[in-house]
Protein backbone atom coordinates (compact mmCIF):
# COMPACT_ATOMS: atom_id res chain seq x y z
CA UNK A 1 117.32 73.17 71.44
CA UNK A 2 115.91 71.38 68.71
CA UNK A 3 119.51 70.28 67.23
CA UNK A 4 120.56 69.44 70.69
CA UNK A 5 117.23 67.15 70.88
CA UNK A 6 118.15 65.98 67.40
CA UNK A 7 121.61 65.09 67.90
CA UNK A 8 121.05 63.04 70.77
CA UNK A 9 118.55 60.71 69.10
CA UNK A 10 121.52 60.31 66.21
CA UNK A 11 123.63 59.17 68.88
CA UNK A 12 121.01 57.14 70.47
CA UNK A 13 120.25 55.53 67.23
CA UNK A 14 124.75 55.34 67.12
CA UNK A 15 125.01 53.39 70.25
CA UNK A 16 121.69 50.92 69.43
CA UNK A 17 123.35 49.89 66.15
CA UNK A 18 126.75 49.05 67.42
CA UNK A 19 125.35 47.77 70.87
CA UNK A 20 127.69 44.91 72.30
CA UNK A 21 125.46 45.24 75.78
CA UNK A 22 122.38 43.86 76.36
CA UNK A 23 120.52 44.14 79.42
CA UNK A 24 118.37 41.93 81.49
CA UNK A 25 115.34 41.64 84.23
CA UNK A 26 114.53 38.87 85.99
CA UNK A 27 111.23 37.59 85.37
CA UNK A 28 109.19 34.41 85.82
CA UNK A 29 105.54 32.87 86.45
CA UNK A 30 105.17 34.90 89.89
CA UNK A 31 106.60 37.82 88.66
CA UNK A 32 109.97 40.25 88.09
CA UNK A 33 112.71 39.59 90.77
CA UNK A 34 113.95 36.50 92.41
CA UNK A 35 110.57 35.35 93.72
CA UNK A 36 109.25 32.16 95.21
CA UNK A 37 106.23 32.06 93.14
CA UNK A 38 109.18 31.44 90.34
CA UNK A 39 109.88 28.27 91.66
CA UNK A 40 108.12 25.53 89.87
CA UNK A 41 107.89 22.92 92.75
CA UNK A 42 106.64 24.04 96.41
CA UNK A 43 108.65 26.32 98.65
CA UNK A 44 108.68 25.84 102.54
CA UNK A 45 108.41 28.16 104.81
CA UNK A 46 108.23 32.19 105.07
CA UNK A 47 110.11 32.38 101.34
CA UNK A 48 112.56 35.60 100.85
CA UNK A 49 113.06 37.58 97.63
CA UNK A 50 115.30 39.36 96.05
CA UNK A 51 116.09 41.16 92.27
CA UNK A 52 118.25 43.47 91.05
CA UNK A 53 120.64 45.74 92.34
CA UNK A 54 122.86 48.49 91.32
CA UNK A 55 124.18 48.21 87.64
CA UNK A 56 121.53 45.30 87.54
CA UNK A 57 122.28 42.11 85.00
CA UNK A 58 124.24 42.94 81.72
CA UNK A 59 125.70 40.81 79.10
CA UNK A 60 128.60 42.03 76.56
CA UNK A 61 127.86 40.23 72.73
CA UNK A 62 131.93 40.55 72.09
CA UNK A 63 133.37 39.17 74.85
CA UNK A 64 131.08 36.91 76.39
CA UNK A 65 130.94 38.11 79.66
CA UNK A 66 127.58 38.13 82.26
CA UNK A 67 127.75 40.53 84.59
CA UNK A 68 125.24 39.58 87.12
CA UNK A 69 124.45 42.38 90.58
CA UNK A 70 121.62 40.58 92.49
CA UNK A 71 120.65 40.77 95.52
CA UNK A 72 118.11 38.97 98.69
CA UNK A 73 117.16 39.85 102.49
CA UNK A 74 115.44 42.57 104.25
CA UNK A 75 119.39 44.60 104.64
CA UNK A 76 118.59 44.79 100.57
CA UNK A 77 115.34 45.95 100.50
CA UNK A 78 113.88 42.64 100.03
CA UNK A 79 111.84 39.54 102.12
CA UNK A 80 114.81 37.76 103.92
CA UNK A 81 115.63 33.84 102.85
CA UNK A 82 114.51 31.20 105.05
CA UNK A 83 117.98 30.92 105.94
CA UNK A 84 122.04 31.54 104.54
CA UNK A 85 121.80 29.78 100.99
CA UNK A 86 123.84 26.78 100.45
CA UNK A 87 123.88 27.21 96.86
CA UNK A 88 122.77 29.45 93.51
CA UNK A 89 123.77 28.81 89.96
CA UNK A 90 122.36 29.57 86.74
CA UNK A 91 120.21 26.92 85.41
CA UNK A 92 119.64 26.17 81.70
CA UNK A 93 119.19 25.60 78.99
CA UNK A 94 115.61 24.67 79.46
CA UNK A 95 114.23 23.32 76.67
CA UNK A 96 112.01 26.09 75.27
CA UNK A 97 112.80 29.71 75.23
CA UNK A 98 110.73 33.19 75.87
CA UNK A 99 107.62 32.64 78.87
CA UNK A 100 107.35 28.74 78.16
CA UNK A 101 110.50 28.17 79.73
CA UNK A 102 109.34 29.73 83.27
CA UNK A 103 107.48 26.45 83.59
CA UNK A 104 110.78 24.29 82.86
CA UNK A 105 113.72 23.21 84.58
CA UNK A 106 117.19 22.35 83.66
CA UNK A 107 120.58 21.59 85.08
CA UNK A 108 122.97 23.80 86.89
CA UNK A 109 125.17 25.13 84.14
CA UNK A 110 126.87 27.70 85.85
CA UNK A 111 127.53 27.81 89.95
CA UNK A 112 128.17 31.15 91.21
CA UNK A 113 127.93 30.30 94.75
CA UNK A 114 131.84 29.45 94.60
CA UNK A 115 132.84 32.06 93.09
CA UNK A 116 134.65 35.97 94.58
CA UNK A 117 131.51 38.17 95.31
CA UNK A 118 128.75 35.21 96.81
CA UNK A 119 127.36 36.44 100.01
CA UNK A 120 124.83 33.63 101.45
CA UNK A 121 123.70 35.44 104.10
CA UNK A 122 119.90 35.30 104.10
CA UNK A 123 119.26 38.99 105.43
CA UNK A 124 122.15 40.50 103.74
CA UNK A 125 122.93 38.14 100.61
CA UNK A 126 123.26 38.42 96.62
CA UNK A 127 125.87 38.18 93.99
CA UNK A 128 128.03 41.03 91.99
CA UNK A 129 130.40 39.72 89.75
CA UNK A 130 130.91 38.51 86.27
CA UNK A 131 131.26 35.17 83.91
CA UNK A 132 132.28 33.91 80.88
CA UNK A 133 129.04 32.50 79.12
CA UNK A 134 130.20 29.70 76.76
CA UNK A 135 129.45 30.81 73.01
CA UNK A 136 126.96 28.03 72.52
CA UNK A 137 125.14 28.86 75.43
CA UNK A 138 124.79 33.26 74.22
CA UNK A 139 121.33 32.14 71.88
CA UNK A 140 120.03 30.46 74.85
CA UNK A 141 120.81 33.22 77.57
CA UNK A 142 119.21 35.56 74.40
CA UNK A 143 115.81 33.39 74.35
CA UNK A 144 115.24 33.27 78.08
CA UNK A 145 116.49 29.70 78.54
CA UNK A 146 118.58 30.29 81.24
CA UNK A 147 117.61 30.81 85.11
CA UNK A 148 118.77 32.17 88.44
CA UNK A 149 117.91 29.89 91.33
CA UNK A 150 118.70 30.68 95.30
CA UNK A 151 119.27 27.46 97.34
CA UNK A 152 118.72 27.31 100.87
CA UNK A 153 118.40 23.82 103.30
CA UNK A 154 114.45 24.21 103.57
CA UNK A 155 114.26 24.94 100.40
CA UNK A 156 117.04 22.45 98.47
CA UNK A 157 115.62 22.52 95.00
CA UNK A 158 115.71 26.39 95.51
CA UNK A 159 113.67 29.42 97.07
CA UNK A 160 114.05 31.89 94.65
CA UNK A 161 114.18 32.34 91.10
CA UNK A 162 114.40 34.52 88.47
CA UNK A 163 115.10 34.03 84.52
CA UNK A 164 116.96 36.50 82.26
CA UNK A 165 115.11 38.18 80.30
CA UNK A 166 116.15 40.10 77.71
CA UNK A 167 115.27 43.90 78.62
CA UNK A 168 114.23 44.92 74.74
CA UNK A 169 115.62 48.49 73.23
CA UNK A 170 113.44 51.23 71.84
CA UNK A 171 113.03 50.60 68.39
CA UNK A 172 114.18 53.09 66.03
CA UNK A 173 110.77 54.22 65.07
CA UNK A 174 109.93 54.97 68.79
CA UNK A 175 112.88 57.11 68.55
CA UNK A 176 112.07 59.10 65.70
CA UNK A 177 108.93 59.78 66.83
CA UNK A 178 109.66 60.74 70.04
CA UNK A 179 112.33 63.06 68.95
CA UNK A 180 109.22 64.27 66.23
CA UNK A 181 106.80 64.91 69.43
CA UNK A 182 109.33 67.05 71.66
CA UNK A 183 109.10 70.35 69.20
CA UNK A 184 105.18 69.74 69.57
CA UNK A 185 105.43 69.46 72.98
CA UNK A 186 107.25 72.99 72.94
CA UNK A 187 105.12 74.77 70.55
CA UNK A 188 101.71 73.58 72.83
CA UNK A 189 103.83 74.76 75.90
CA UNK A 190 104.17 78.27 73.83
CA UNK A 191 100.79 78.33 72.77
CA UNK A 192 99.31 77.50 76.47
CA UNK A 193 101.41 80.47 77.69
């Protein structure tokens, strides 16, 4: 057991040090998940929500690719729009990175609304598919400086919103010490018994 246990924190540690994948949540000044409170001017209406679904929001280092699986409306689990979106891009680069930039705004930079696998329903909606982030844009998308915004005709300046947020890794020493606590565990287990 304990070599199993051992072996896979080597290839844990492996996999972190060659990583090309980094993960994301969406986060903002409300809160995770495509919220309203995200929004920095003032919604109308009942708002909706949405987040992640599925394989959730990914990004590969190498070949520059997003890979975005979001989703909005009640037939998702979430708070249904105020009505079928009529558009949702990426926003950025705002001009400061990490939780400052939940209080900016910046310019579409990438639309996603035209592309395969948009659905703007408002009970039923979201987006699964994947984009080519331009190089110069990858420390940006890294430092939280780009954002995902929901349009609908109530809400024009957008209804929901969420930024990407860099989901951090366990750090090698967390590793090491969790793989160090798991034959403790098992000798208190054997000495409770």
């Amino acid at each position: 057991m304990k070599k199993l246990i051992f072996a896979a924190i080597l290839t844990s540690l492996a996999v972190q040090t060659q990583a090309s994948t980094v993960f994301f949540d969406l986060v903002g000044k409300g809160g995770t998940g495509l919220l309203p409170g995200n929004q920095n001017g003032t919604v109308s209406g009942t708002p909706g929500s949405g987040g992640e679904v599925g394989a959730g929001i990914s990004y590969d280092t190498v070949a520059n690719l997003l890979t975005m699986n979001v989703a909005w409306g009640s037939a998702n689990g979430f708070a249904n729009l105020t009505g079928n979106t009529t558009a949702g891009h990426l926003h950025g680069l705002t001009a400061s990175g990490g939780t400052a930039a939940y209080a900016q705004d910046a310019g579409v930079k990438y639309p996603l609304n035209t592309l395969a696998g948009w659905n703007s329903s408002a009970s039923a909606g979201g987006f699964s598919g994947t984009i080519s982030i331009l190089e110069a844009d990858e420390p940006g998308l890294l430092n939280g400086q780009l954002y995902f915004n929901v349009h609908t005709s109530l809400n024009g300046a957008g209804e929901i919103r969420g930024n990407l947020v860099v989901v951090p890794e366990p750090s090698m020493v967390s590793l090491i010490v969790i793989g160090a606590a798991l034959p403790l565990l098992r000798l208190r287990r054997k000495v409770a018994a």
